[in-house]
PDB file of N, CA and C in Angstrom:
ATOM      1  N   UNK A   1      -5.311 -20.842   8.354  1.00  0.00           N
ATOM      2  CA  UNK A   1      -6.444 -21.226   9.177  1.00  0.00           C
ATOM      3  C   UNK A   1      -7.678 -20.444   8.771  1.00  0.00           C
ATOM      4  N   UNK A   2      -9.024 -21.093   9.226  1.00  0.00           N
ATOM      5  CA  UNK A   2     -10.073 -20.303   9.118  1.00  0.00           C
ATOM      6  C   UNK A   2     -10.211 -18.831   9.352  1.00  0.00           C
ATOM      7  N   UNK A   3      -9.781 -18.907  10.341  1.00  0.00           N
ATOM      8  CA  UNK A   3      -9.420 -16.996  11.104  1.00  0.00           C
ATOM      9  C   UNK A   3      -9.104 -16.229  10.556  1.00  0.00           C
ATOM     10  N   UNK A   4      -8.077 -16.828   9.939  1.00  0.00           N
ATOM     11  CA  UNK A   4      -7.101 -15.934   9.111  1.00  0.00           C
ATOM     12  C   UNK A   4      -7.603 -15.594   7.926  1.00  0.00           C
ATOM     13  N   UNK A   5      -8.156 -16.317   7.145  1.00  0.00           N
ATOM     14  CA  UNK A   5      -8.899 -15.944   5.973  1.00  0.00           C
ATOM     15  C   UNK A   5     -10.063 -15.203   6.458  1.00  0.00           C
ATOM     16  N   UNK A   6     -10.409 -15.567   7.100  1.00  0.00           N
ATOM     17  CA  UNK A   6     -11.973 -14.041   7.536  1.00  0.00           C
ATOM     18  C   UNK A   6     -11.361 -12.953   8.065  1.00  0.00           C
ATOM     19  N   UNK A   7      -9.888 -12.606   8.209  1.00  0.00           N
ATOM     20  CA  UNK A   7      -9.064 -11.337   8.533  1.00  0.00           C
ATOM     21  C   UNK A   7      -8.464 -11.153   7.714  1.00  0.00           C
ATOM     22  N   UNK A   8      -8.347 -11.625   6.335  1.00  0.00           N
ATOM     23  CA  UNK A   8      -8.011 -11.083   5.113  1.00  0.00           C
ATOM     24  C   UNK A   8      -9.166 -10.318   4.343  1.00  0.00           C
ATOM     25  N   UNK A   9      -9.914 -11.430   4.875  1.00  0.00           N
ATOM     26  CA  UNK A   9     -11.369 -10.894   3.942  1.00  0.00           C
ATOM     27  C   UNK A   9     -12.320  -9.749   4.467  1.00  0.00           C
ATOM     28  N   UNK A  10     -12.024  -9.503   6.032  1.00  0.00           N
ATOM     29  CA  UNK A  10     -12.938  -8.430   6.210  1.00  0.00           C
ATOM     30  C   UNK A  10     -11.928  -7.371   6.380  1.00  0.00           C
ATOM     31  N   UNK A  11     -10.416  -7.150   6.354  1.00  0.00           N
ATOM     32  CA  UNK A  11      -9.331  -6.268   6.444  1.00  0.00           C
ATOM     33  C   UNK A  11     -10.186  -5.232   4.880  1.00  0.00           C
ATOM     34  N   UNK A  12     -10.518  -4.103   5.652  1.00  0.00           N
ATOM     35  CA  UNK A  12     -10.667  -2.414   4.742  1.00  0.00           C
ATOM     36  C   UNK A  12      -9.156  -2.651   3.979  1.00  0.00           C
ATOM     37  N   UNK A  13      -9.339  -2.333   2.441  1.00  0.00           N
ATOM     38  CA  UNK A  13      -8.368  -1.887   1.087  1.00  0.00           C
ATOM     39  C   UNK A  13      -8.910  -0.361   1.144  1.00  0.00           C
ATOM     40  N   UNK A  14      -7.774   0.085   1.006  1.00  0.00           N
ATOM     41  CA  UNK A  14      -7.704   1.533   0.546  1.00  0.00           C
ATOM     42  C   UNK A  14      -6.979   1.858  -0.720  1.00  0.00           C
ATOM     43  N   UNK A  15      -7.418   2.149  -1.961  1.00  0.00           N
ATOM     44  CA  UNK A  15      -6.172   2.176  -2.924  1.00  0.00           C
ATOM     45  C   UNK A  15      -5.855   3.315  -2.881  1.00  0.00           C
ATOM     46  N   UNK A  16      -4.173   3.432  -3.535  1.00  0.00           N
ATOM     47  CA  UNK A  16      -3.438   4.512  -3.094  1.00  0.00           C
ATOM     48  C   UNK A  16      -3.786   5.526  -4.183  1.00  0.00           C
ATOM     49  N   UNK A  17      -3.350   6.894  -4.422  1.00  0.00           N
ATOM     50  CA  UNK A  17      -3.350   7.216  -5.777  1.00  0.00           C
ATOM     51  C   UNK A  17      -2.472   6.837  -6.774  1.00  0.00           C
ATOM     52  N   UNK A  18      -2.130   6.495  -7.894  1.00  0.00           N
ATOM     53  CA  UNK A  18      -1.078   6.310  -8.782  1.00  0.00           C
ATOM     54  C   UNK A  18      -0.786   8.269  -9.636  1.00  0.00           C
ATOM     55  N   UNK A  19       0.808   8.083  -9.257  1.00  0.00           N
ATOM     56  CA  UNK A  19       1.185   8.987 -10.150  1.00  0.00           C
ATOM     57  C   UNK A  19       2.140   9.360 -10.917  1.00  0.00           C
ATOM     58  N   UNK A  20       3.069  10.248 -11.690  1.00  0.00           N
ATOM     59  CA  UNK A  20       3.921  10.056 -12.300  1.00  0.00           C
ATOM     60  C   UNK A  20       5.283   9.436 -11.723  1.00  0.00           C
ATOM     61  N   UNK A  21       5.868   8.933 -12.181  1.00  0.00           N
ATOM     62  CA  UNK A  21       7.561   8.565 -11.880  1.00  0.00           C
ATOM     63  C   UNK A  21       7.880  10.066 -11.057  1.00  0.00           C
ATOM     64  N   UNK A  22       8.575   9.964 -10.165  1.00  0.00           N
ATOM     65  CA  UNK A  22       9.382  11.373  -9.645  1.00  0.00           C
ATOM     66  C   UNK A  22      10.701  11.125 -10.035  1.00  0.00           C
ATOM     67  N   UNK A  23      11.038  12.673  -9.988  1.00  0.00           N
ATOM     68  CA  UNK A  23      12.696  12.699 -10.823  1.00  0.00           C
ATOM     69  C   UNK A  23      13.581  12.190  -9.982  1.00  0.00           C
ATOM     70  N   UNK A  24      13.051  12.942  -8.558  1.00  0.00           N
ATOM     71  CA  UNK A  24      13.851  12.667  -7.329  1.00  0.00           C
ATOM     72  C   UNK A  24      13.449  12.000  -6.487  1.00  0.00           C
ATOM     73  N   UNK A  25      13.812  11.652  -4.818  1.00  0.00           N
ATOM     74  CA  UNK A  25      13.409  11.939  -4.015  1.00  0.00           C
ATOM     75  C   UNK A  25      13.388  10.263  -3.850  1.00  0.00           C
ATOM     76  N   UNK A  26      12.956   9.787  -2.296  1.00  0.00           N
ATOM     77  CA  UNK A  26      12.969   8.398  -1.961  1.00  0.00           C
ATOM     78  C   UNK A  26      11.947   7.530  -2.598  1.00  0.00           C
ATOM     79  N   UNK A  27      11.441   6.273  -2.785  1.00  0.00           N
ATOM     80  CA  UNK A  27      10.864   5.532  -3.180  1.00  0.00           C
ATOM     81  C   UNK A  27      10.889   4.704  -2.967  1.00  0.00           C
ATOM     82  N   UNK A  28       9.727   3.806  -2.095  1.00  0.00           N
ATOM     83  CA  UNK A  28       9.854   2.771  -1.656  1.00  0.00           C
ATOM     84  C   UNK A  28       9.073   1.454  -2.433  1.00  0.00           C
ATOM     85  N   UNK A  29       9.522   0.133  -2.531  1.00  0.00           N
ATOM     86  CA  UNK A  29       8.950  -0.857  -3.156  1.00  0.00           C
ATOM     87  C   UNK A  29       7.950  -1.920  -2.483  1.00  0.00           C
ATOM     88  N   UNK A  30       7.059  -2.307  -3.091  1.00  0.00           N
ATOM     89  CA  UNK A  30       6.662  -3.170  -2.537  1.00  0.00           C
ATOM     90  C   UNK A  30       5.366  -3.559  -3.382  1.00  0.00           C
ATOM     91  N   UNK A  31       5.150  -5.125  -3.543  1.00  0.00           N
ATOM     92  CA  UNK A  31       5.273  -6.107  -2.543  1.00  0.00           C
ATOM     93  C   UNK A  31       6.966  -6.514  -2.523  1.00  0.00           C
ATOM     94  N   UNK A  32       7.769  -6.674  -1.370  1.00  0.00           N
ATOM     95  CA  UNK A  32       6.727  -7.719  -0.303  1.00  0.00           C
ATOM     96  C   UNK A  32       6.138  -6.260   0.836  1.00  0.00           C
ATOM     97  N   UNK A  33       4.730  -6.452   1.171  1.00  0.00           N
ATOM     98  CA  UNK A  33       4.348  -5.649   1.862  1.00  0.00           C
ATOM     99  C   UNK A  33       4.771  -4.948   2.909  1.00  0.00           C
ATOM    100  N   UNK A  34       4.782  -3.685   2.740  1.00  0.00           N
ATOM    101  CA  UNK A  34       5.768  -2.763   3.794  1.00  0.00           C
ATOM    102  C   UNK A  34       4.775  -2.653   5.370  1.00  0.00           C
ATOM    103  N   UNK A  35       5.225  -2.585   6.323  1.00  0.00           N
ATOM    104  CA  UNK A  35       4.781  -3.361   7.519  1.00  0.00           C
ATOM    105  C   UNK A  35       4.598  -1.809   8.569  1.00  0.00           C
ATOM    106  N   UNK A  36       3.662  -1.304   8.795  1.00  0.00           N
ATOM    107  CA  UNK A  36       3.647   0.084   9.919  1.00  0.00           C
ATOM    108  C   UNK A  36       2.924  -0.375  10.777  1.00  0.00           C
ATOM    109  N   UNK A  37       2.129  -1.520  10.817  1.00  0.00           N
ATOM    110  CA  UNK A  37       0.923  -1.582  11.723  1.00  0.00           C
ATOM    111  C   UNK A  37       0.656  -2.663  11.601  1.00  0.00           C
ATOM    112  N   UNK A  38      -0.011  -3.861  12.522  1.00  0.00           N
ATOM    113  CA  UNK A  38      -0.012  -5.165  12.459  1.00  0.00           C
ATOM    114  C   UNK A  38      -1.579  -5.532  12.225  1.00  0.00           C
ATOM    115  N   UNK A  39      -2.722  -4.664  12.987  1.00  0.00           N
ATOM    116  CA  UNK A  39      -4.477  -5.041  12.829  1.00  0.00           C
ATOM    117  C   UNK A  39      -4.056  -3.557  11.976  1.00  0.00           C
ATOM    118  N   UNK A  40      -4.553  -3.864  10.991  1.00  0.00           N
ATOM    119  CA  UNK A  40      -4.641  -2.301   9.957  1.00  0.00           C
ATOM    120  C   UNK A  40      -5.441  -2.372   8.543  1.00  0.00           C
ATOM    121  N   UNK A  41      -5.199  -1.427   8.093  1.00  0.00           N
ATOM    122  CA  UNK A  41      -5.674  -1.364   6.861  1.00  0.00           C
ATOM    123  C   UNK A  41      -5.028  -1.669   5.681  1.00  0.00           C
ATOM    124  N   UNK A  42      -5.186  -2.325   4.896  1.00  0.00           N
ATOM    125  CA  UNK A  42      -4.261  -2.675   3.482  1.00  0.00           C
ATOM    126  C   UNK A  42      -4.488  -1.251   2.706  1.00  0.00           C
ATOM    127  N   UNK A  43      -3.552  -0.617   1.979  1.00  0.00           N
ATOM    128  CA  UNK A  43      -3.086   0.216   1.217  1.00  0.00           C
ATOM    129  C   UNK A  43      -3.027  -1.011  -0.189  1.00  0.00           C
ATOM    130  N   UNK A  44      -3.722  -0.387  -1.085  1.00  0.00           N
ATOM    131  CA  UNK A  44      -3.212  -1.208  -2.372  1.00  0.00           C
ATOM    132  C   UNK A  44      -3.035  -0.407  -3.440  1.00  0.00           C
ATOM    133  N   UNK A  45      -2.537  -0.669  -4.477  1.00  0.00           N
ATOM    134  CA  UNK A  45      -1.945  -0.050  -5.930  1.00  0.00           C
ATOM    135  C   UNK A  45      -3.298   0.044  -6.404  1.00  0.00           C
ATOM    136  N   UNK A  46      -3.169   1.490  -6.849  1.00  0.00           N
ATOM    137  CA  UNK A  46      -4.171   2.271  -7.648  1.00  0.00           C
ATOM    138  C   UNK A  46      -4.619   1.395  -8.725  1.00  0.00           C
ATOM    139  N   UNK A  47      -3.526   0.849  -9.198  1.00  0.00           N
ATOM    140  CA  UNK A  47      -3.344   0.459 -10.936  1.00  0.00           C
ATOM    141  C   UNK A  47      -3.717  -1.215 -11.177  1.00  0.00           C
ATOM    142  N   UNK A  48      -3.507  -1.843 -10.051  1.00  0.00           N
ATOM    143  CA  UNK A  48      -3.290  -3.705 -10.117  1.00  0.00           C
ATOM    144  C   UNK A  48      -4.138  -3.827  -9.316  1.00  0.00           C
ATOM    145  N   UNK A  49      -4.322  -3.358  -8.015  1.00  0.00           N
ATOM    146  CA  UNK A  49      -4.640  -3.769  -6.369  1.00  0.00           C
ATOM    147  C   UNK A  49      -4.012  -4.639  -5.946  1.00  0.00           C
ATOM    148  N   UNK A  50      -2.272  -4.972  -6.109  1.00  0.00           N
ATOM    149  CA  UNK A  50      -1.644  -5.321  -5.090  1.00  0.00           C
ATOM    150  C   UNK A  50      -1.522  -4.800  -3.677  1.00  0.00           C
ATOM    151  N   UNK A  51      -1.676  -5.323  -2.720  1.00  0.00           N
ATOM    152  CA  UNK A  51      -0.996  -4.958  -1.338  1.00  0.00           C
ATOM    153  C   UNK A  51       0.266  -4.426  -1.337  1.00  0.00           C
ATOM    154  N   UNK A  52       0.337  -3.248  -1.150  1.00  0.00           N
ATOM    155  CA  UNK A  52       1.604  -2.619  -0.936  1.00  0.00           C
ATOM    156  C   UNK A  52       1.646  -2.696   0.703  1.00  0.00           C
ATOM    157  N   UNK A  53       1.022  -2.089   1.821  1.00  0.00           N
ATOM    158  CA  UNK A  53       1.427  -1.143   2.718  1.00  0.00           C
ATOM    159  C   UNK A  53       0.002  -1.781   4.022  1.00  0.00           C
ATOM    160  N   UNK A  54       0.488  -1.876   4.923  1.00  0.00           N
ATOM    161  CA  UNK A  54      -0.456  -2.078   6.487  1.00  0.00           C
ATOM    162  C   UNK A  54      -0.351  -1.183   7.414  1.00  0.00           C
ATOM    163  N   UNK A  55      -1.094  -0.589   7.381  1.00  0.00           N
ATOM    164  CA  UNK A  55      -0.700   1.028   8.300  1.00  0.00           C
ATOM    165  C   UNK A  55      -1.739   1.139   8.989  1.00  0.00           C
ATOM    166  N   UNK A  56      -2.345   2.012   9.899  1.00  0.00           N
ATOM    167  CA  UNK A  56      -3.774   2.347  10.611  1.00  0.00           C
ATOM    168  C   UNK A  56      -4.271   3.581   9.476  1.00  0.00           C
ATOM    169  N   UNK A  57      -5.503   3.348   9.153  1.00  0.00           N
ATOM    170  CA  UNK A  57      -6.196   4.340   8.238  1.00  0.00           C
ATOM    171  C   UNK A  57      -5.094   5.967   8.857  1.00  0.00           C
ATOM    172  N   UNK A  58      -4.657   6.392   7.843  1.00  0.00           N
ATOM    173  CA  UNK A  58      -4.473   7.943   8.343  1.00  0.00           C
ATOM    174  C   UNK A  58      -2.950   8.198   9.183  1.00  0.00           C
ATOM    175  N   UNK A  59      -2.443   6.947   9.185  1.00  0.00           N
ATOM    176  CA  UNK A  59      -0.681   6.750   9.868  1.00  0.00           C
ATOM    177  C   UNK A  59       0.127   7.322   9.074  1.00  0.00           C
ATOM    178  N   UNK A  60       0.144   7.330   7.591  1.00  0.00           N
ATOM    179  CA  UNK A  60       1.564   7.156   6.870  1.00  0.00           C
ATOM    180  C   UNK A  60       0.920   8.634   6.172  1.00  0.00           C
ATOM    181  N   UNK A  61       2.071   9.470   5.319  1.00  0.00           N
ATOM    182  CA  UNK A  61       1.158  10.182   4.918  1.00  0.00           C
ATOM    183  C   UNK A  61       2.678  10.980   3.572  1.00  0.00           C
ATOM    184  N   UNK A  62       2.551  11.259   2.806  1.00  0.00           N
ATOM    185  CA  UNK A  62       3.624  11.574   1.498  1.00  0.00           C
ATOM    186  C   UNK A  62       4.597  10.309   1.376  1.00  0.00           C
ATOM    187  N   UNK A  63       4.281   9.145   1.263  1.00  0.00           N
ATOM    188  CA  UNK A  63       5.116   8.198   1.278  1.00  0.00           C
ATOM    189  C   UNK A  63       5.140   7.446  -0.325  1.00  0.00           C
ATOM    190  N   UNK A  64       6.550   7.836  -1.360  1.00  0.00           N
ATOM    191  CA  UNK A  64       5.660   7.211  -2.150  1.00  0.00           C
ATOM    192  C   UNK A  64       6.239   5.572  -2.618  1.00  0.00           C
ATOM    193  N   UNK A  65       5.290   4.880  -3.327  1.00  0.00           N
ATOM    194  CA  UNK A  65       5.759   3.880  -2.823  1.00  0.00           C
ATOM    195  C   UNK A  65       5.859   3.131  -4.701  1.00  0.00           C
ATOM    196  N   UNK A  66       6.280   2.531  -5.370  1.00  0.00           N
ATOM    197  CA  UNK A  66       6.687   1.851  -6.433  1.00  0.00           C
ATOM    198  C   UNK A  66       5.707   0.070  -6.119  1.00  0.00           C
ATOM    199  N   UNK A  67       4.987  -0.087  -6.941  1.00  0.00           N
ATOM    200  CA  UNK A  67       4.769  -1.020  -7.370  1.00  0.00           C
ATOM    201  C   UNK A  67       4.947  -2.636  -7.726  1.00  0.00           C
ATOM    202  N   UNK A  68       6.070  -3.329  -7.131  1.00  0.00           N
ATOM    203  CA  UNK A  68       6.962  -4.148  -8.036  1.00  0.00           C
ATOM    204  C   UNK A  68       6.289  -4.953  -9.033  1.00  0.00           C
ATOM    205  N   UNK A  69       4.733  -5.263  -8.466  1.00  0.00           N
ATOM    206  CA  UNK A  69       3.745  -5.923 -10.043  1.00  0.00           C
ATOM    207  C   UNK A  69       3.500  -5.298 -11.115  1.00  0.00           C
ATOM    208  N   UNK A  70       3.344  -4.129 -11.032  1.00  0.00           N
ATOM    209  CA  UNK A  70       2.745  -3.292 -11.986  1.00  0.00           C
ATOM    210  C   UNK A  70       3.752  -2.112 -12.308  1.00  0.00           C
ATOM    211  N   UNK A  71       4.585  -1.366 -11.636  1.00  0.00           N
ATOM    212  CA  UNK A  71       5.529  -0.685 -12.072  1.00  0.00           C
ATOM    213  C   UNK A  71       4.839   0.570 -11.721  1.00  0.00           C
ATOM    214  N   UNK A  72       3.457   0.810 -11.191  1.00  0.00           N
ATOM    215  CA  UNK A  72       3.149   2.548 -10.568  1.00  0.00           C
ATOM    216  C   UNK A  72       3.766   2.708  -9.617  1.00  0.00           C
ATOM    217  N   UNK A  73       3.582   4.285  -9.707  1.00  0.00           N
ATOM    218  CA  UNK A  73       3.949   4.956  -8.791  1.00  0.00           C
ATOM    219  C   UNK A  73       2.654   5.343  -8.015  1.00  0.00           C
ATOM    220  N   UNK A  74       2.745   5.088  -6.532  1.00  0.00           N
ATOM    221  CA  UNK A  74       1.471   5.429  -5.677  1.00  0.00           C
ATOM    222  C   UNK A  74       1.540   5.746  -4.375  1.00  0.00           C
ATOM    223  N   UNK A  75       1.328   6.988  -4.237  1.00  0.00           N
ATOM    224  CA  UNK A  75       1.180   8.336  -3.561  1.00  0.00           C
ATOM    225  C   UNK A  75       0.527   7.784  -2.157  1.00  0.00           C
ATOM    226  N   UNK A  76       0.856   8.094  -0.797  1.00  0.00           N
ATOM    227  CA  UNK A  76       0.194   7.869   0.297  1.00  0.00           C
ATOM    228  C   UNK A  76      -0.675   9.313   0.227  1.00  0.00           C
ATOM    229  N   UNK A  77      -1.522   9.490   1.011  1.00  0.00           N
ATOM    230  CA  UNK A  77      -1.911  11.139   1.043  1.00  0.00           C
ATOM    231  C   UNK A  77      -1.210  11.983   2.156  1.00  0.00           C
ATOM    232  N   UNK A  78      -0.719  13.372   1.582  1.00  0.00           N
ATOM    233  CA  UNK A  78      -0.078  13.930   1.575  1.00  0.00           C
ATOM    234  C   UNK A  78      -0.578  14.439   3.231  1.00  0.00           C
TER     235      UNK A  78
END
């Protein structure tokens, strides 16, 4: 619907940082977009600007998250 596209289009992108592969530790994928918050901010890949992540500016914070378009690795802030 109309709506909906003017709430894609005025929805704030934040891109994430991209950083190395980690040796360890959890890692989450996405797209398909990981879901914290429903009116929020898009989180996108440093590297592509896919939509990874919908969170409220400042919710999520060391989360890191894998790419599935592009293959980065990208850092929530810590």
């Amino acid at each position: 619907s109309r709506l909906y596209r003017e709430h894609i289009m005025t929805t704030l992108k934040i891109p994430l940082k991209v950083v190395i592969a980690p040796a360890v530790g959890v890692v989450l994928a996405a797209p398909p977009v990981l879901m914290a918050s429903e009116h929020s901010v898009d989180y996108t890949c440093g590297r592509c600007a896919a939509v990874l992540l919908h969170a409220d500016e400042g919710q999520i914070h060391g989360v890191l998250i894998r790419c599935t378009k592009c293959g980065s690795y990208n850092l929530t802030e810590a």
